[in-house]
Every structure is written in C-alpha cells, then in structure tokens.
PDB file of N, CA and C in Angstrom:
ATOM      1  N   UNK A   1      65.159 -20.565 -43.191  1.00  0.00           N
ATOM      2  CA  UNK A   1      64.456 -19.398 -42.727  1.00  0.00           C
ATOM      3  C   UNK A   1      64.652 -18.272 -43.760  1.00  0.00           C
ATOM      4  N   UNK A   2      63.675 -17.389 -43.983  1.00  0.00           N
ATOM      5  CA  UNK A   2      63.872 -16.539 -45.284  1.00  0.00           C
ATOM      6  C   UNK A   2      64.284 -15.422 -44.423  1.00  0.00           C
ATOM      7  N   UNK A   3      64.876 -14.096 -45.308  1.00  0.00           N
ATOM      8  CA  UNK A   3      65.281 -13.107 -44.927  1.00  0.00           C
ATOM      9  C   UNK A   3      64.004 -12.287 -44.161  1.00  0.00           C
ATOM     10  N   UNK A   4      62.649 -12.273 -45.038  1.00  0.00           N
ATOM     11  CA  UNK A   4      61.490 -11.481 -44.055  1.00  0.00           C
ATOM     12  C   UNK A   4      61.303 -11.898 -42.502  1.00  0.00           C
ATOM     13  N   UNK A   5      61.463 -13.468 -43.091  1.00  0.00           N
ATOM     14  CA  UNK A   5      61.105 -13.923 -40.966  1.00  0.00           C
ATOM     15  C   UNK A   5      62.277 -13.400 -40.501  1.00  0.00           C
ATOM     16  N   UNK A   6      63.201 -13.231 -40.483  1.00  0.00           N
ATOM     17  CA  UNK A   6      64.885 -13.138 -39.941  1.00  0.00           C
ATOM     18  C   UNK A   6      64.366 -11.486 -39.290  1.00  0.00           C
ATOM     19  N   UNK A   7      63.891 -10.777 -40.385  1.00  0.00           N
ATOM     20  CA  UNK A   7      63.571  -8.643 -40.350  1.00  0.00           C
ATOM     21  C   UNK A   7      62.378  -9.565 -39.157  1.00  0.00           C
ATOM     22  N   UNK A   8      61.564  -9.944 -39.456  1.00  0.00           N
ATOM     23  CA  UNK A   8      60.430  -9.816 -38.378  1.00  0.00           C
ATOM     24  C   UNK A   8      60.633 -10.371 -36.700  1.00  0.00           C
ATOM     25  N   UNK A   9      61.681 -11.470 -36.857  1.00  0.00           N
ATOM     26  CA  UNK A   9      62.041 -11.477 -35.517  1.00  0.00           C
ATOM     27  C   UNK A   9      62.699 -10.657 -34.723  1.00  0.00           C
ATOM     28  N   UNK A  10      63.711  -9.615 -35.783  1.00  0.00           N
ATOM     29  CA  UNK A  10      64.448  -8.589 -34.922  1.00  0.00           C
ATOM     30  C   UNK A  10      63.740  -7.348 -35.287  1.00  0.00           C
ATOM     31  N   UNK A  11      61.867  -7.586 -35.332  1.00  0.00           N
ATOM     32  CA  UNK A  11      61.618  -6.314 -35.376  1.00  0.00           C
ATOM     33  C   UNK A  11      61.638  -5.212 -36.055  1.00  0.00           C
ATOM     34  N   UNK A  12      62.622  -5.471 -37.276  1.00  0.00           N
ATOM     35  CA  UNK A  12      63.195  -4.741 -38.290  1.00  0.00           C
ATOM     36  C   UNK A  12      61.611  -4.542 -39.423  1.00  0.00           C
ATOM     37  N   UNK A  13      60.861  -3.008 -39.418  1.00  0.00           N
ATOM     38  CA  UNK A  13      60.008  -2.638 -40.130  1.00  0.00           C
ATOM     39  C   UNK A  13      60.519  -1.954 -41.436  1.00  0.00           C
ATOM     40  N   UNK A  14      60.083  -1.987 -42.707  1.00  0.00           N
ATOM     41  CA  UNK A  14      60.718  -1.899 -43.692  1.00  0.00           C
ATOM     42  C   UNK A  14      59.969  -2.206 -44.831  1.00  0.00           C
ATOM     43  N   UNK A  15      59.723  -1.310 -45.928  1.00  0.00           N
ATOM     44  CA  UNK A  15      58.946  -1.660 -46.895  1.00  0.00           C
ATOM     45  C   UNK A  15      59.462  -2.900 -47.696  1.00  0.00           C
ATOM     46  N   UNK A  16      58.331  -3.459 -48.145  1.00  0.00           N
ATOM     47  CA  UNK A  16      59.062  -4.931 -48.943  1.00  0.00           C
ATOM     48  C   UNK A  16      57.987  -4.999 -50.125  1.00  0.00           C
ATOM     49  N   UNK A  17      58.819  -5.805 -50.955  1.00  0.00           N
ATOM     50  CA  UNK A  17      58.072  -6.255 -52.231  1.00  0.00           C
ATOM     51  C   UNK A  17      58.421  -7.654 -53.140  1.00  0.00           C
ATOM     52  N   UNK A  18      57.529  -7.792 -53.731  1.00  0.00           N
ATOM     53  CA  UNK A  18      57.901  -9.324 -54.418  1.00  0.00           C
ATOM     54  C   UNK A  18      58.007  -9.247 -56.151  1.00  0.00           C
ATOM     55  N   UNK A  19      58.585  -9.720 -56.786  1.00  0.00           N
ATOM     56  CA  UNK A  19      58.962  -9.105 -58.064  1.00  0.00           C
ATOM     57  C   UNK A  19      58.753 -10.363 -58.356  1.00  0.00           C
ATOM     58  N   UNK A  20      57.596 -10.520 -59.628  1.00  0.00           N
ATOM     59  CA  UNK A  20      57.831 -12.300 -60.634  1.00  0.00           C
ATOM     60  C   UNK A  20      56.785 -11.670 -61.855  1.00  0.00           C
ATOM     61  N   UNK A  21      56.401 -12.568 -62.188  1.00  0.00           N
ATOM     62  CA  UNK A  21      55.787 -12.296 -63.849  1.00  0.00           C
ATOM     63  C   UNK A  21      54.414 -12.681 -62.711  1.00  0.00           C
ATOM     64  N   UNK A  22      53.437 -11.864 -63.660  1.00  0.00           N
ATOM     65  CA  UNK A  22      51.815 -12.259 -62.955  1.00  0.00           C
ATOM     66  C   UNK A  22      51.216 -13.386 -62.854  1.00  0.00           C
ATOM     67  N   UNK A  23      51.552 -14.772 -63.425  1.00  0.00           N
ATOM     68  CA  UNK A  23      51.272 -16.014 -63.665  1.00  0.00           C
ATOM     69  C   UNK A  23      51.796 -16.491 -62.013  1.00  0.00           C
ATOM     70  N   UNK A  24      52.867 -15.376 -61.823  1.00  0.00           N
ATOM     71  CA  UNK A  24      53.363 -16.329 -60.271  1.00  0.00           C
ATOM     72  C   UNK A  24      53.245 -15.553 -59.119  1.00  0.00           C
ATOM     73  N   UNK A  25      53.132 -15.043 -59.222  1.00  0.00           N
ATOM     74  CA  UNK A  25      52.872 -13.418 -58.030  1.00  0.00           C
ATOM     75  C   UNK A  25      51.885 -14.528 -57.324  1.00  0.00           C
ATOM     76  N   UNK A  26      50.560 -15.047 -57.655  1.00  0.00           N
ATOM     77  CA  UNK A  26      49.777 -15.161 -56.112  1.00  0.00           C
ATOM     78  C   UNK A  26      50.559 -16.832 -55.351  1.00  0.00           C
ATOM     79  N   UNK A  27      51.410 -17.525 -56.027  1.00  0.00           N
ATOM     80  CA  UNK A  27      51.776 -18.743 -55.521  1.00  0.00           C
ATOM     81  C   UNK A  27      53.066 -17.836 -54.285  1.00  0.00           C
ATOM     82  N   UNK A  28      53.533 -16.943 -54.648  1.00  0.00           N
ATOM     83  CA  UNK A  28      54.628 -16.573 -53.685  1.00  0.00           C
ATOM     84  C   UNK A  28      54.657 -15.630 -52.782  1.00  0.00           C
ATOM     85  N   UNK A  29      53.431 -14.408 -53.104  1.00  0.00           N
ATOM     86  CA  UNK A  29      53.115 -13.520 -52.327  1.00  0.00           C
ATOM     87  C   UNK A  29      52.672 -13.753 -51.073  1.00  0.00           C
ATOM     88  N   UNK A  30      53.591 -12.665 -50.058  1.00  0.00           N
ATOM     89  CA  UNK A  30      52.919 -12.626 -49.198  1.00  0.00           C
ATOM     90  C   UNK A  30      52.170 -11.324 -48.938  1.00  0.00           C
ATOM     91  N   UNK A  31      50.753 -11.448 -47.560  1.00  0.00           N
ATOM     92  CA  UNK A  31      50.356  -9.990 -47.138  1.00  0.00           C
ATOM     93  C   UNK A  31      50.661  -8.966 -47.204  1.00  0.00           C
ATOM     94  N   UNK A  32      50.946  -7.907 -47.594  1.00  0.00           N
ATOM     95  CA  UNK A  32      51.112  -6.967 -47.214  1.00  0.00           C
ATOM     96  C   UNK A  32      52.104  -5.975 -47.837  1.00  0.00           C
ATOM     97  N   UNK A  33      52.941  -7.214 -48.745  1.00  0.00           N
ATOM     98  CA  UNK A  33      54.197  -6.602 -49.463  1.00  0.00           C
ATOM     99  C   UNK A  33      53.526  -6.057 -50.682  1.00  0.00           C
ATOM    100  N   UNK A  34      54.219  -5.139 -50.908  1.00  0.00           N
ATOM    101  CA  UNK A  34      54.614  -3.915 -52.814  1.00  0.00           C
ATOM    102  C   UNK A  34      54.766  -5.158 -53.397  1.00  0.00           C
ATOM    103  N   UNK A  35      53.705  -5.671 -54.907  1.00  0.00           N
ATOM    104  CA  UNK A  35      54.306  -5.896 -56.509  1.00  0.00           C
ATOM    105  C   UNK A  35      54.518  -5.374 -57.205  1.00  0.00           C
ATOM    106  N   UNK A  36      56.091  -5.720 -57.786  1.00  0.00           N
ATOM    107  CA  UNK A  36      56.784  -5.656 -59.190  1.00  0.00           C
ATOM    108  C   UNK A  36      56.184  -6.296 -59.729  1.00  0.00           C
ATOM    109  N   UNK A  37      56.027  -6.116 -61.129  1.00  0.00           N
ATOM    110  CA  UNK A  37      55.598  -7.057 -61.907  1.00  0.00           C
ATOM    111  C   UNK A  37      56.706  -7.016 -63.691  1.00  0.00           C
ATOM    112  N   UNK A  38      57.219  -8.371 -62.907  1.00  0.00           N
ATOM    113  CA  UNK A  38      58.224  -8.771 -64.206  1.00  0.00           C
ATOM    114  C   UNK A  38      57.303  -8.905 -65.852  1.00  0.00           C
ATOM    115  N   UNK A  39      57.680  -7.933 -66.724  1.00  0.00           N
ATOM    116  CA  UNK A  39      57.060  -7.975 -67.776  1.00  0.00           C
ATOM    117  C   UNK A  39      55.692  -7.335 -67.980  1.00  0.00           C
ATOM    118  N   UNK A  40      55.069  -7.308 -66.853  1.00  0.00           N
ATOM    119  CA  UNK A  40      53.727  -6.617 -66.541  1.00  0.00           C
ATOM    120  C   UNK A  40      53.283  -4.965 -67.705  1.00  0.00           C
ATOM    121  N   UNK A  41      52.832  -5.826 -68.389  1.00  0.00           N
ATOM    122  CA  UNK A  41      52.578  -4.451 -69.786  1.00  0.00           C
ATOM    123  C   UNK A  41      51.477  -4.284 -69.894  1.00  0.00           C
ATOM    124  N   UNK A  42      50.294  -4.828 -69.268  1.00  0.00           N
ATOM    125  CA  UNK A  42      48.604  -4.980 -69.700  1.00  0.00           C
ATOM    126  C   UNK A  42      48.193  -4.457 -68.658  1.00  0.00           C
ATOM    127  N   UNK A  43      46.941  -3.572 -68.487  1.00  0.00           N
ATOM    128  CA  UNK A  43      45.967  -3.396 -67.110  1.00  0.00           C
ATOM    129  C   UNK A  43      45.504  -4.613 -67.180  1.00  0.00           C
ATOM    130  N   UNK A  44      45.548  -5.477 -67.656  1.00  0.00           N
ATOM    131  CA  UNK A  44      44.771  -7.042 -67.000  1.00  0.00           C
ATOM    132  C   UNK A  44      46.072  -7.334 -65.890  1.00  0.00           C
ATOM    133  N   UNK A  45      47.568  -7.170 -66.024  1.00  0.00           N
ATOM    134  CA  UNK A  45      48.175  -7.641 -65.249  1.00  0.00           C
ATOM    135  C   UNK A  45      48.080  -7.212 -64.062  1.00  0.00           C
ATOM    136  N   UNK A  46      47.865  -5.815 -64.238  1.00  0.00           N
ATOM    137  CA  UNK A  46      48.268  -5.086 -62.931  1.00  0.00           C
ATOM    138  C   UNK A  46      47.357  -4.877 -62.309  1.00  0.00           C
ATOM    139  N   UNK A  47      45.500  -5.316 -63.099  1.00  0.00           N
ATOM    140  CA  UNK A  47      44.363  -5.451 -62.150  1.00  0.00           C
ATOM    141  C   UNK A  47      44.313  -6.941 -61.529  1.00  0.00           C
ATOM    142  N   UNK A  48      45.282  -7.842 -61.868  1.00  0.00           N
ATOM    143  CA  UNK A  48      45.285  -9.281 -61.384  1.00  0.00           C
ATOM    144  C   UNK A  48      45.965  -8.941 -60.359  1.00  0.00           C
ATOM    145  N   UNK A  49      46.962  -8.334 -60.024  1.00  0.00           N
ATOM    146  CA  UNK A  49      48.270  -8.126 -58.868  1.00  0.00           C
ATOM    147  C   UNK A  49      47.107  -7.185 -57.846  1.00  0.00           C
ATOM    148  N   UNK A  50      46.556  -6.377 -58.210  1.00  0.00           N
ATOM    149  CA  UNK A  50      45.708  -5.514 -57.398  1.00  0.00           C
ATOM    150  C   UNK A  50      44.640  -6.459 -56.572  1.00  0.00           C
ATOM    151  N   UNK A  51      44.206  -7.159 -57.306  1.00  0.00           N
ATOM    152  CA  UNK A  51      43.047  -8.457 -56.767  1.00  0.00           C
ATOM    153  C   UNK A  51      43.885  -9.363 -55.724  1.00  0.00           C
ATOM    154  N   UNK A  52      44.998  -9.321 -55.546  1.00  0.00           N
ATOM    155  CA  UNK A  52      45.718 -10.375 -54.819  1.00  0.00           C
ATOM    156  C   UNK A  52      46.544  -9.576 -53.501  1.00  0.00           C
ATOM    157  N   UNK A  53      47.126  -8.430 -53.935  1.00  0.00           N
ATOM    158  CA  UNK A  53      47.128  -7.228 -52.948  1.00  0.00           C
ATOM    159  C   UNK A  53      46.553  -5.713 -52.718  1.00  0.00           C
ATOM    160  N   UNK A  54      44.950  -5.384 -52.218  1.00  0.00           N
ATOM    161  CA  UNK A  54      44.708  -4.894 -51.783  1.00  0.00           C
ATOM    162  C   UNK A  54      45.541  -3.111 -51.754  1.00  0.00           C
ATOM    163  N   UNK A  55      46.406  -3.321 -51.127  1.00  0.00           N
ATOM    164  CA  UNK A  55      46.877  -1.867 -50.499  1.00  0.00           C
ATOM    165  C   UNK A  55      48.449  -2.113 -51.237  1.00  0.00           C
ATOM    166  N   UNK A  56      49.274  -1.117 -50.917  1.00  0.00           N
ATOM    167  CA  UNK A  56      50.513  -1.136 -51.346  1.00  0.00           C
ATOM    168  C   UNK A  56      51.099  -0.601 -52.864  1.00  0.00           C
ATOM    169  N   UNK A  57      51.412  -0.704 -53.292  1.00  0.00           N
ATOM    170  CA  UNK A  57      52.160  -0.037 -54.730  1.00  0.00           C
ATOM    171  C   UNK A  57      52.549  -1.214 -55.669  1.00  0.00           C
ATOM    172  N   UNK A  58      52.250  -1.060 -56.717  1.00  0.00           N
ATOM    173  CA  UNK A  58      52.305  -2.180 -57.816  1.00  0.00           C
ATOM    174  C   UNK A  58      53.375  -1.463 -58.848  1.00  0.00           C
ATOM    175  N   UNK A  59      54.160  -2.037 -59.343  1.00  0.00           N
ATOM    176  CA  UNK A  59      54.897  -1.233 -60.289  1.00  0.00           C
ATOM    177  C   UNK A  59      55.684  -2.152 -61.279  1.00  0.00           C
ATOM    178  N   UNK A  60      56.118  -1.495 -62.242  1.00  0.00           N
ATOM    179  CA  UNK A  60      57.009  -2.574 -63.407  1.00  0.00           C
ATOM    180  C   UNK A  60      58.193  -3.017 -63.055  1.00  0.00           C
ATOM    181  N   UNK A  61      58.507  -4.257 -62.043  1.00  0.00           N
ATOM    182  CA  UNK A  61      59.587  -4.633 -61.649  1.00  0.00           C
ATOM    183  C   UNK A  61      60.873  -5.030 -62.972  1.00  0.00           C
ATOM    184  N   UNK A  62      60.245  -5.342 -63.914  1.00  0.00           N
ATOM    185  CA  UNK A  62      61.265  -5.835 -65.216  1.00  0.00           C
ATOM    186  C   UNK A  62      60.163  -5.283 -66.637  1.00  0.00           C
ATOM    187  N   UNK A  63      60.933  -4.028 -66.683  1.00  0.00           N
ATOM    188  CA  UNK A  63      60.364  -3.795 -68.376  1.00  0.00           C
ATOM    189  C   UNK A  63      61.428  -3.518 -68.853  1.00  0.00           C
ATOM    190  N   UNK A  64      61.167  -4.450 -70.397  1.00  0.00           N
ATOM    191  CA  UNK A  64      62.411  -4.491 -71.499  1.00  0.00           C
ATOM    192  C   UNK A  64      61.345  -3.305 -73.375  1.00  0.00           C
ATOM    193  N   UNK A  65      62.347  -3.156 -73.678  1.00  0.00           N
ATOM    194  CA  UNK A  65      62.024  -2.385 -74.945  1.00  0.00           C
ATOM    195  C   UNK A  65      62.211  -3.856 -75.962  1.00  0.00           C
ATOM    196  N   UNK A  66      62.879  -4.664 -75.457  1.00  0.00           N
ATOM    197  CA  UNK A  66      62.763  -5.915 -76.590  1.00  0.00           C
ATOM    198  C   UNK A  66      63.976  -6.911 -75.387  1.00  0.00           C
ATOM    199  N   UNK A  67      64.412  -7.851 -75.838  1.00  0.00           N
ATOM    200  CA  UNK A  67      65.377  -8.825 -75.452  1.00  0.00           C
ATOM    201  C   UNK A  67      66.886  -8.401 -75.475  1.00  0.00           C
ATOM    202  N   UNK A  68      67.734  -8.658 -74.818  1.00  0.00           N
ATOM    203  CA  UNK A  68      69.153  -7.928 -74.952  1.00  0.00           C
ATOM    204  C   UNK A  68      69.594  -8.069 -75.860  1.00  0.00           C
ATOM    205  N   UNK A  69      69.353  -9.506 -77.043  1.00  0.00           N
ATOM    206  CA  UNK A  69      70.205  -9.413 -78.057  1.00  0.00           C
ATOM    207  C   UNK A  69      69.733  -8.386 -79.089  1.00  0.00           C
ATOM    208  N   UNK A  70      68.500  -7.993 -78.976  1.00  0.00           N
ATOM    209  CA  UNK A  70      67.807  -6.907 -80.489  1.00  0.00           C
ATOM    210  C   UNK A  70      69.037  -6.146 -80.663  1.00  0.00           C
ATOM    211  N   UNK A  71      70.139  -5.441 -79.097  1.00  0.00           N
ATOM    212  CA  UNK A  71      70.746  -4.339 -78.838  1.00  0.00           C
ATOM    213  C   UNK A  71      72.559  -4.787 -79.383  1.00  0.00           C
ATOM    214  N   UNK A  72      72.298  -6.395 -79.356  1.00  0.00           N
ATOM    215  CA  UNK A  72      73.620  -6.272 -80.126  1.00  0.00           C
ATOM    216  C   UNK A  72      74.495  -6.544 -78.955  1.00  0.00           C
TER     217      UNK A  72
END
C-alpha cells in the first residue's frame, strides 16, 4: 500500500507531488498531484508535464549547475 492511499484513507488532505525526469512523469503520475521535474531545463519539458497535468504547479524538482564531481 503506498503512503498516498494510507493519507487518503485517514482522510489526511495535503498537497502532493511527483518528482522524476520527463521521460517518466506520465508512467507514474497520478491526478491531481504538483510536478517536479528532475533535470527539467527546456519549455518542451515543462509543456510535456503541463499536457499530462492540467492544474497544479510544475517546478524544477532536481537542477544541477553540472555533476558533483565538476565541484571536486
């Protein structure tokens, strides 16, 4: 049983969101939830995440300036 069904049986209302790279966002999304979008740097990404959720807030769940090792 996942943690959302667990909030929805006890009723528990609460903003939610799903965080993956845009290639996977529509295999895991559900209705209604906020996307992160891991890596998400293009308006193609974030008009693909928009096409798949409607309403809610889309935002850069994982932005890097480069890979951890550039930093040493």
């Amino acid at each position: 049983m996942s943690i959302r069904q667990i909030w929805a049986d006890l009723n528990i209302k609460c903003e939610q969101y799903h965080e993956d790279g845009a290639s996977y966002i529509l295999k895991s999304h559900w209705a209604g939830a906020n996307i992160g979008l891991s890596g998400g740097t293009s308006d193609n990404d974030y008009n693909y995440a928009r096409s798949i959720e409607k309403k809610g807030f889309l935002f850069g769940g994982e932005i890097y300036t480069g890979w951890l090792t550039h930093w040493g």
